[in-house]
Protein backbone atom coordinates (compact mmCIF):
# COMPACT_ATOMS: atom_id res chain seq x y z
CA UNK A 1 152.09 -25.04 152.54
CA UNK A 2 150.22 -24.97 156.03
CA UNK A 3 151.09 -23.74 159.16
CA UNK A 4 150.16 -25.25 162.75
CA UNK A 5 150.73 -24.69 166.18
CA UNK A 6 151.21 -27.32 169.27
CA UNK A 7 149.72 -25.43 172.05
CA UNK A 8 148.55 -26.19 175.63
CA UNK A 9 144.64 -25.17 176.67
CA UNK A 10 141.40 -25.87 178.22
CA UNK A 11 138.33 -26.59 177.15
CA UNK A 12 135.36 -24.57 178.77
CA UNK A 13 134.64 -26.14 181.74
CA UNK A 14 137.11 -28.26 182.08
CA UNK A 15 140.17 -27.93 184.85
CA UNK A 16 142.02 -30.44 182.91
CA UNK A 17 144.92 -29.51 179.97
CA UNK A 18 144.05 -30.57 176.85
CA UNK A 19 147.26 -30.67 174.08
CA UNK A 20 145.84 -29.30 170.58
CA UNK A 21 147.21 -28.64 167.47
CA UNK A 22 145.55 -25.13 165.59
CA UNK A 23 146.38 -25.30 162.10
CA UNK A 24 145.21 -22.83 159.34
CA UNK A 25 142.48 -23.55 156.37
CA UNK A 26 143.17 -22.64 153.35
CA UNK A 27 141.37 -19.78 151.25
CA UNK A 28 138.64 -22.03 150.46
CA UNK A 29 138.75 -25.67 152.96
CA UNK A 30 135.76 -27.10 150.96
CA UNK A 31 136.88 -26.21 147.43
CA UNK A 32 137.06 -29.43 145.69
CA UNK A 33 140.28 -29.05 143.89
CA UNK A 34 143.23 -30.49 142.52
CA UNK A 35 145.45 -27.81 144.73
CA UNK A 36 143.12 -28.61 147.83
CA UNK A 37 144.85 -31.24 149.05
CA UNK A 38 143.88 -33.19 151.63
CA UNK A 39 140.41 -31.82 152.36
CA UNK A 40 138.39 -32.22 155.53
CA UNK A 41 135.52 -33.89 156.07
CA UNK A 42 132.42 -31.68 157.32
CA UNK A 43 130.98 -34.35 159.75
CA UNK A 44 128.32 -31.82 161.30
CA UNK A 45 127.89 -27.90 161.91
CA UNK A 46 129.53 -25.80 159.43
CA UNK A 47 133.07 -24.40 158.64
CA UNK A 48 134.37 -21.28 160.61
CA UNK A 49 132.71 -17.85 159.25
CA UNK A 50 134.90 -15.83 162.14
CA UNK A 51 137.92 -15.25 163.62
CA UNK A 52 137.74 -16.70 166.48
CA UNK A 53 135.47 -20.19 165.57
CA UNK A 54 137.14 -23.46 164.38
CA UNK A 55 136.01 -26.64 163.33
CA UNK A 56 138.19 -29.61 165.41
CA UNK A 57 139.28 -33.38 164.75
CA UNK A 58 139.52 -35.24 167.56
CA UNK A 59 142.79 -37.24 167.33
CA UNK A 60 143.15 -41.19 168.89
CA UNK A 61 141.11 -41.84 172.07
CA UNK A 62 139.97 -38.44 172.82
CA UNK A 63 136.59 -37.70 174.27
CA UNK A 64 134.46 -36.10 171.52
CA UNK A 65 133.67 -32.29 171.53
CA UNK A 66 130.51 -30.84 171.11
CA UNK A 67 129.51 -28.17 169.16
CA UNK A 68 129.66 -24.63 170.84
CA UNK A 69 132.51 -26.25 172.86
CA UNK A 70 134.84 -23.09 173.44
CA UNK A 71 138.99 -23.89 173.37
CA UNK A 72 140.69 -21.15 175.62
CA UNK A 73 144.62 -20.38 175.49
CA UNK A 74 146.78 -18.99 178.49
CA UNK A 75 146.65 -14.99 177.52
CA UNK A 76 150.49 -15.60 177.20
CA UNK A 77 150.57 -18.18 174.00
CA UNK A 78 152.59 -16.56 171.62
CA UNK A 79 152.27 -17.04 167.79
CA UNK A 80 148.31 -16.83 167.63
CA UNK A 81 145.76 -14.50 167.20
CA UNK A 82 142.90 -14.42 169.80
CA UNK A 83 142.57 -16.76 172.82
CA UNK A 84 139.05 -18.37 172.28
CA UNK A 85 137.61 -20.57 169.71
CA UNK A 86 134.47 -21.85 169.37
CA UNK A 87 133.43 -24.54 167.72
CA UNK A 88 131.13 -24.31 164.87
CA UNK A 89 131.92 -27.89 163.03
CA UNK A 90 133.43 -31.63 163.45
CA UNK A 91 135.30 -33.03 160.41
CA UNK A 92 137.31 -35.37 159.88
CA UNK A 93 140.68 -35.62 158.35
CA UNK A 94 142.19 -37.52 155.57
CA UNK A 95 145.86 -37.18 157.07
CA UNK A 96 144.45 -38.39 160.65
CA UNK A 97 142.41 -41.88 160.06
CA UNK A 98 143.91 -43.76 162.77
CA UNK A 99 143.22 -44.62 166.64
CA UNK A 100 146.54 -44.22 167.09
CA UNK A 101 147.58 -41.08 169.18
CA UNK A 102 149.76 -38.33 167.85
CA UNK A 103 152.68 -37.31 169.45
CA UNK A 104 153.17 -33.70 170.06
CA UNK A 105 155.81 -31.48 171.53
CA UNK A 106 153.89 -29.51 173.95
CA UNK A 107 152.23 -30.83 177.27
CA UNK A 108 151.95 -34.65 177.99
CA UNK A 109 153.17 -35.40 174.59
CA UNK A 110 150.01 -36.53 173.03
CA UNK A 111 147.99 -34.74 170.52
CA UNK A 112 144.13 -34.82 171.72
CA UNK A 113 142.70 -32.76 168.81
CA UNK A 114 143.14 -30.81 166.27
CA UNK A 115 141.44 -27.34 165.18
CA UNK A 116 141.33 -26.10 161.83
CA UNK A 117 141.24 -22.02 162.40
CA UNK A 118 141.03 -19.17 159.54
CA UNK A 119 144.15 -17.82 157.70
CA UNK A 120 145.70 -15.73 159.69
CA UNK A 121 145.38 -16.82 163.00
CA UNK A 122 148.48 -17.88 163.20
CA UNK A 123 151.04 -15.39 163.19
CA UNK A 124 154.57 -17.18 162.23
CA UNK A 125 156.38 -15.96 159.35
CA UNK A 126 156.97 -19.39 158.38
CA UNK A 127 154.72 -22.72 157.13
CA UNK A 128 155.52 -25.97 159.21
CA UNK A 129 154.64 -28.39 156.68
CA UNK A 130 154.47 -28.22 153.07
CA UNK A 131 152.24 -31.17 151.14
CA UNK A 132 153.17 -32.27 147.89
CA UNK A 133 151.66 -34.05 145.20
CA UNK A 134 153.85 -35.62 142.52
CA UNK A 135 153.35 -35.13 139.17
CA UNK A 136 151.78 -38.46 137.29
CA UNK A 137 151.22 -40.56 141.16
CA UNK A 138 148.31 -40.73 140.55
CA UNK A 139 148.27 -42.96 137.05
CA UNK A 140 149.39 -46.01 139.42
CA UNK A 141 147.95 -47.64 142.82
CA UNK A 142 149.39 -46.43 145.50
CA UNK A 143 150.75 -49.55 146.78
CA UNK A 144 152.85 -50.52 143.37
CA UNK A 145 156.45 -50.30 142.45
CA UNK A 146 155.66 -48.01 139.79
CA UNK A 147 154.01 -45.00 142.03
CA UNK A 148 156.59 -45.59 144.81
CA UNK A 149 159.32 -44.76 142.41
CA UNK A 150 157.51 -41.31 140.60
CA UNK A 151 157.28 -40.69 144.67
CA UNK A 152 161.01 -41.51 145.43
CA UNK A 153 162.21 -39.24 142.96
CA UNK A 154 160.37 -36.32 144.11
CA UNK A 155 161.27 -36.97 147.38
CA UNK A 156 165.67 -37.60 146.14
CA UNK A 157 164.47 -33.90 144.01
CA UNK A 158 163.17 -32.60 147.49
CA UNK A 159 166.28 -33.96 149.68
CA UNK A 160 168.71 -32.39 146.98
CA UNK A 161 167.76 -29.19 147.32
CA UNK A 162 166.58 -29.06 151.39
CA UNK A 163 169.96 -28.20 152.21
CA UNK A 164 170.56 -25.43 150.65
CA UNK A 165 167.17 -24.17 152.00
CA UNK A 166 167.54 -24.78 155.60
CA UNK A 167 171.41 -23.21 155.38
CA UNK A 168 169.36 -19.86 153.65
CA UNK A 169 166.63 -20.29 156.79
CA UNK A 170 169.25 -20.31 159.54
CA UNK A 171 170.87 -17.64 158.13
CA UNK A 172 168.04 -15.29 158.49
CA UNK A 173 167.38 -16.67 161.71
CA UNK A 174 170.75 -15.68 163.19
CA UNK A 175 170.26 -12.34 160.63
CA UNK A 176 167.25 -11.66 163.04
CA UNK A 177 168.57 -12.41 166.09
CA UNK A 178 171.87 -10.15 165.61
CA UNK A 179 169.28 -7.47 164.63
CA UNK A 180 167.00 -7.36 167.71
CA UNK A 181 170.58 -7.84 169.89
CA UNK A 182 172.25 -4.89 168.37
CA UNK A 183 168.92 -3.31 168.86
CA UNK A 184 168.67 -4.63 172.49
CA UNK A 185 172.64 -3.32 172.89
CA UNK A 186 171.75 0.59 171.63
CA UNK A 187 168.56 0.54 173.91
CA UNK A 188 170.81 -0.65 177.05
């Protein structure tokens, strides 16, 4: 499970908005693991030691960012810890190997970069994306009929059971909500 953040900032220096995605390392981001899944890259510098350091991947056409390059948030982002990170490394990511921009839903749309930050930075209750490796995949090449189909029925095991989950999410969403209105009701 991971957890990432579309967020709107500024690089030091720079008047112009810059559309990046902080997502959260794991425990240990260089552990070379089987549950490690799709591991960064350590291009140059070193991986984040502090709370408020990162190490970014700069998506599609981007201009590249130095090291020591500091990413500043609006004081008013919500769902993050701290408004400054620094950048101690440049890696690159598995998941992100194209020239291709990324869409995104904050700002102009596009994703410039992306900044790995420590566990906990981000402060949502909830992971955004959960990666999944499928049990014997890996015994064929990835292009065959043989490992699409152990994928498929992961993914028809997966789609069974989503709905369920999403009906239990929304319910404690609305839980929540009816909670801080009753609360908001007794205060007024």
């Amino acid at each position: 499970p991971v957890k990432y953040q579309d967020v709107e900032a500024h690089w030091q220096g720079d008047e112009q908005t810059t559309v990046a995605r902080l997502q959260e390392l794991g425990t240990d981001p260089e552990a070379d693991t089987t549950e490690n899944m799709n591991r960064l890259v350590l291009l140059s510098g070193r991986m984040p030691q502090a709370a408020d350091e990162c190490v970014v991947h700069v998506v599609g056409r981007s201009a590249p960012v130095e090291l020591g390059a500091v990413l500043t948030l609006p004081d008013d982002t919500e769902g993050v810890q701290g408004t400054a990170f620094t950048v101690v490394g440049l890696v690159q990511n598995p998941l992100h190997y194209s020239m291709d921009s990324e869409s995104s839903t904050v700002g102009d749309g596009q994703l410039d970069c992306i900044l790995f930050v420590p566990e906990g930075t981000l402060t949502a209750d909830y992971y955004t994306v959960c990666y999944v490796k499928a049990e014997n995949a890996a015994l064929y090449d990835n292009y065959s009929d043989e490992y699409q189909a152990v994928v498929d029925a992961v993914a028809e095991n997966l789609e069974a059971i989503s709905g369920a989950q999403c009906e239990k999410r929304r319910a404690a969403l609305i839980d929540d909500a009816n909670a801080q209105l009753a609360e908001a009701r007794q205060t007024y």
